[in-house]
N, C-alpha and C. Protein backbone atom coordinates (compact mmCIF):
# COMPACT_ATOMS: atom_id res chain seq x y z
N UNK A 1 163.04 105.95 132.94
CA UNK A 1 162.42 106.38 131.71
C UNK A 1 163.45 106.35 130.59
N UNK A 2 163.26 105.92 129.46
CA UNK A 2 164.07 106.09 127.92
C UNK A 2 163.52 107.04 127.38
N UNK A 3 164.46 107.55 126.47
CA UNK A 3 164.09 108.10 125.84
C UNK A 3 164.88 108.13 124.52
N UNK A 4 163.87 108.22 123.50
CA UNK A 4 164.59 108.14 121.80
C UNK A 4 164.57 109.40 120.91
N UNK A 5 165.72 109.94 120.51
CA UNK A 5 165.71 111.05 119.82
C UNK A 5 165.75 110.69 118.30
N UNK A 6 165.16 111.70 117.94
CA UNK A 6 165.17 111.66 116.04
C UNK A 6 165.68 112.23 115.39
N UNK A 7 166.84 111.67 114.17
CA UNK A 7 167.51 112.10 113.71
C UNK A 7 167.75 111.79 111.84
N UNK A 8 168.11 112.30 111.10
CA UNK A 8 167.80 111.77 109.99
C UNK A 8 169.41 111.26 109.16
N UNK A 9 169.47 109.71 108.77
CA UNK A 9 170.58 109.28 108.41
C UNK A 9 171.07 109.96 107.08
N UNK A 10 172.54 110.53 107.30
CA UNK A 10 172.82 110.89 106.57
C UNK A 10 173.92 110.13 105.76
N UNK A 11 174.59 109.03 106.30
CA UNK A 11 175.68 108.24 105.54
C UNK A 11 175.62 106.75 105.87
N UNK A 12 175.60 105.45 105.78
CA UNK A 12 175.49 104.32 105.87
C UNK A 12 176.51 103.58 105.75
N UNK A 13 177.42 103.00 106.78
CA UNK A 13 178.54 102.47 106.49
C UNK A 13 178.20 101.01 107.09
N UNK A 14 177.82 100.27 106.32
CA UNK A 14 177.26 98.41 106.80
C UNK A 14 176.78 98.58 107.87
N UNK A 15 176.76 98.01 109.00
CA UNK A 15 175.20 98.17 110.25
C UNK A 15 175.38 99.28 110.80
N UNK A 16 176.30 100.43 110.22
CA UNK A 16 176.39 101.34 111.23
C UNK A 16 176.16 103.15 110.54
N UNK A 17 175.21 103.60 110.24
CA UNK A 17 175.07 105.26 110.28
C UNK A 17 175.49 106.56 110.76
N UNK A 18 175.78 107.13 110.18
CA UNK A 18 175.62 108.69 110.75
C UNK A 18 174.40 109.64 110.54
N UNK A 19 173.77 109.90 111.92
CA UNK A 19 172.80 110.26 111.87
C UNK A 19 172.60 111.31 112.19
N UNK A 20 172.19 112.57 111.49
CA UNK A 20 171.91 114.07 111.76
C UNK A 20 170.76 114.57 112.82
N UNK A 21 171.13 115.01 114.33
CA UNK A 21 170.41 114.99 114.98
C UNK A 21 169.80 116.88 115.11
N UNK A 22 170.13 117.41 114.20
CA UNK A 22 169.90 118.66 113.89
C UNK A 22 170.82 119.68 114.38
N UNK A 23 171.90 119.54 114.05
CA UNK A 23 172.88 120.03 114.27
C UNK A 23 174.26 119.34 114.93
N UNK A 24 174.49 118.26 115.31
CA UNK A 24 175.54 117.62 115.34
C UNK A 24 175.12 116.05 115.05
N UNK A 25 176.32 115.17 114.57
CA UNK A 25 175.54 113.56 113.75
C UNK A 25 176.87 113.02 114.78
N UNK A 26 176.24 111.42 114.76
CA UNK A 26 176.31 110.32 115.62
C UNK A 26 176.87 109.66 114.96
N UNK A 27 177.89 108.74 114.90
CA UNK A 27 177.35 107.36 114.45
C UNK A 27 176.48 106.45 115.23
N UNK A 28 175.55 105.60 114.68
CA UNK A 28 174.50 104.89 115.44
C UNK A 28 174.58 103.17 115.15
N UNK A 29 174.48 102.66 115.70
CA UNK A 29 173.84 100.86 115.37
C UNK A 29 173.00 101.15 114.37
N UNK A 30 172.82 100.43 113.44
CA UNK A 30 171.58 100.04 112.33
C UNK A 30 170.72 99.13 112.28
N UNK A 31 171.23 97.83 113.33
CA UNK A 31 171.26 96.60 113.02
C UNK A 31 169.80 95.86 113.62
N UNK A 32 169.18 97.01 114.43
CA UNK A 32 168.00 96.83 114.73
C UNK A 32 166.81 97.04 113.68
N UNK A 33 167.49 97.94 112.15
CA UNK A 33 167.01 98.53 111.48
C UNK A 33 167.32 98.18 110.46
N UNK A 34 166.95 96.89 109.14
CA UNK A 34 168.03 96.96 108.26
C UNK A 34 167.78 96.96 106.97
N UNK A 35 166.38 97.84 107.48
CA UNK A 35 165.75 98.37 105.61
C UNK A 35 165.86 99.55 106.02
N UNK A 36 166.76 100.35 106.62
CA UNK A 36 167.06 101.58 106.93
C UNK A 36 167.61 101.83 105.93
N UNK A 37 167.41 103.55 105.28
CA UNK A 37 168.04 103.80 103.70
C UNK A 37 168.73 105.26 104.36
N UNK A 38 168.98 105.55 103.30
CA UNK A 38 169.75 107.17 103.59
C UNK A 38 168.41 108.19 103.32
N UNK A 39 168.39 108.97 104.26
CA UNK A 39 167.52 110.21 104.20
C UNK A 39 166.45 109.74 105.01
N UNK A 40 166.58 108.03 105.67
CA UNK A 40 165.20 107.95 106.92
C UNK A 40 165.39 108.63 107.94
N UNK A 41 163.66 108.92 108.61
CA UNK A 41 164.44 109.31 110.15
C UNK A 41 164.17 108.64 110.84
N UNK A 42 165.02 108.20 111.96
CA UNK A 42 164.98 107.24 112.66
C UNK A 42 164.64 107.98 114.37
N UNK A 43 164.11 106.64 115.19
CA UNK A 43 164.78 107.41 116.83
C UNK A 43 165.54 106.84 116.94
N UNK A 44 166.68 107.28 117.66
CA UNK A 44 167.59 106.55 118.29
C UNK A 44 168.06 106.70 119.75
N UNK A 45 168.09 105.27 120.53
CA UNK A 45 168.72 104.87 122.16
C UNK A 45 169.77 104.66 122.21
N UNK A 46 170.40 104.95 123.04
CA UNK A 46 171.83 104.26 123.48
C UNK A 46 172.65 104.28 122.26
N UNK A 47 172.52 104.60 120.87
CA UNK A 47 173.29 104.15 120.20
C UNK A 47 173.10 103.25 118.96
N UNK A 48 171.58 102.81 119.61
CA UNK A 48 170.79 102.18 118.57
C UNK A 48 169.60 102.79 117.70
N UNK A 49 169.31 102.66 116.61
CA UNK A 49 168.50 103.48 116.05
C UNK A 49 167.03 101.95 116.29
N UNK A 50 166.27 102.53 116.65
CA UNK A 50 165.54 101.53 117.41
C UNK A 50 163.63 101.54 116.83
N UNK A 51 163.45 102.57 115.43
CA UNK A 51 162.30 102.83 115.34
C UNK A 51 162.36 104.05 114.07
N UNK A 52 161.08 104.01 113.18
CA UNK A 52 161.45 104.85 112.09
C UNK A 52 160.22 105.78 112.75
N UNK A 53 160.24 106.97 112.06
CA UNK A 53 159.21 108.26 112.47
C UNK A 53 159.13 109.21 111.41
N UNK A 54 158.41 110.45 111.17
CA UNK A 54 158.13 111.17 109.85
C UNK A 54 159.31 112.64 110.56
N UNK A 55 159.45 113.13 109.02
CA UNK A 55 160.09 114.11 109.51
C UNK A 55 159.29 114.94 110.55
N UNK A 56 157.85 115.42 110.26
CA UNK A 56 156.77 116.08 111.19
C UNK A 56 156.93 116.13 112.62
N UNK A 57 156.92 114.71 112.90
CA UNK A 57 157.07 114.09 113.73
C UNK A 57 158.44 114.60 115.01
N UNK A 58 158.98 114.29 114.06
CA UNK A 58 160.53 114.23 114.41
C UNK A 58 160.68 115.95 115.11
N UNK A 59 160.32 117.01 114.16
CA UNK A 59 160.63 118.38 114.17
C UNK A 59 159.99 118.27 115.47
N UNK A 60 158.83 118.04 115.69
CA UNK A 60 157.61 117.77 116.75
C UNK A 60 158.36 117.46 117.92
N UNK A 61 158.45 116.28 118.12
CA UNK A 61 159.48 115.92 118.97
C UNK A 61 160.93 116.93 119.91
N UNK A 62 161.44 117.02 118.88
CA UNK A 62 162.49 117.90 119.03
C UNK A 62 162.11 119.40 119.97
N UNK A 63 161.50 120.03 119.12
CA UNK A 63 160.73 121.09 119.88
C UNK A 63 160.45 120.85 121.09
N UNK A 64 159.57 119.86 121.51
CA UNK A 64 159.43 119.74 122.77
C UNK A 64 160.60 119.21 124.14
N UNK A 65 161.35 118.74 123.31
CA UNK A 65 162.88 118.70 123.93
C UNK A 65 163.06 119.83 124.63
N UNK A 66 163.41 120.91 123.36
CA UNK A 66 164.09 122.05 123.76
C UNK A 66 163.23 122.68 124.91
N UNK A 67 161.54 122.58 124.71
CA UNK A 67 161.28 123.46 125.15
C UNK A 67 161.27 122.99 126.81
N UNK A 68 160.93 121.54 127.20
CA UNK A 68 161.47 120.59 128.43
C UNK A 68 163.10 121.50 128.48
N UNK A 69 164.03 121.63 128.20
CA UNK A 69 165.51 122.01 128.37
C UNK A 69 165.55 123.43 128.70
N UNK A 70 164.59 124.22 128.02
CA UNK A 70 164.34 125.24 128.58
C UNK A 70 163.84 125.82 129.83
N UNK A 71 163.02 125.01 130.45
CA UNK A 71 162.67 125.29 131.65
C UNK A 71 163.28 125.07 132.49
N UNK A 72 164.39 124.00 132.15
CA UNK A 72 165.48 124.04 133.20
C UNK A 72 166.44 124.48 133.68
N UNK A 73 166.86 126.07 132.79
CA UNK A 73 168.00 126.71 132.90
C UNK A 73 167.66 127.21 133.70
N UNK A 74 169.00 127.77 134.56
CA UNK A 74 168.62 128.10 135.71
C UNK A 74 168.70 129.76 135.73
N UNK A 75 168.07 130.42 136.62
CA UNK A 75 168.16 131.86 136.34
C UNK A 75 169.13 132.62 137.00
N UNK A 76 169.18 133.86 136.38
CA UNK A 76 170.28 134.68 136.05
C UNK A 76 170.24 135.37 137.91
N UNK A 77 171.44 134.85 138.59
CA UNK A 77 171.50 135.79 140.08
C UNK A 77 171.16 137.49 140.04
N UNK A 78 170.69 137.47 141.14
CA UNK A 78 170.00 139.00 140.94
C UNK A 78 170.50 139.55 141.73
């Protein structure tokens, strides 16, 4: 399974971005992307930003991350 996270570009340095993934930024590939502007949000694989999405979206997304990450902590020994 892949999977693409969303993040919103915050700096553009020729095919390559830094992308704000809500609390720590990447640099990413662009080059799949190259009407990519500053302030899109993108998903991004491996490294590549591979697909554009709405912020809505994105928040959307995210959430359900956490809340998948959440169920996996493991519990407190009793």
């Amino acid at each position: 399974m892949c999977l693409a996270y969303p993040g919103k570009i915050v700096r553009i340095e020729g095919d390559t971005g830094e992308v704000d993934f809500g609390g720590f930024t990447k640099m990413v590939n662009l080059m799949l992307m190259p009407a990519a502007k500053l302030g899109d949000m993108v998903l991004v694989h491996a490294g590549f930003a591979i697909g554009a999405t709405t912020e809505q979206d994105a928040e959307e997304t995210r959430d359900v991350l956490r809340r998948i990450d959440s169920a996996f902590v493991p519990e407190e020994p009793r």
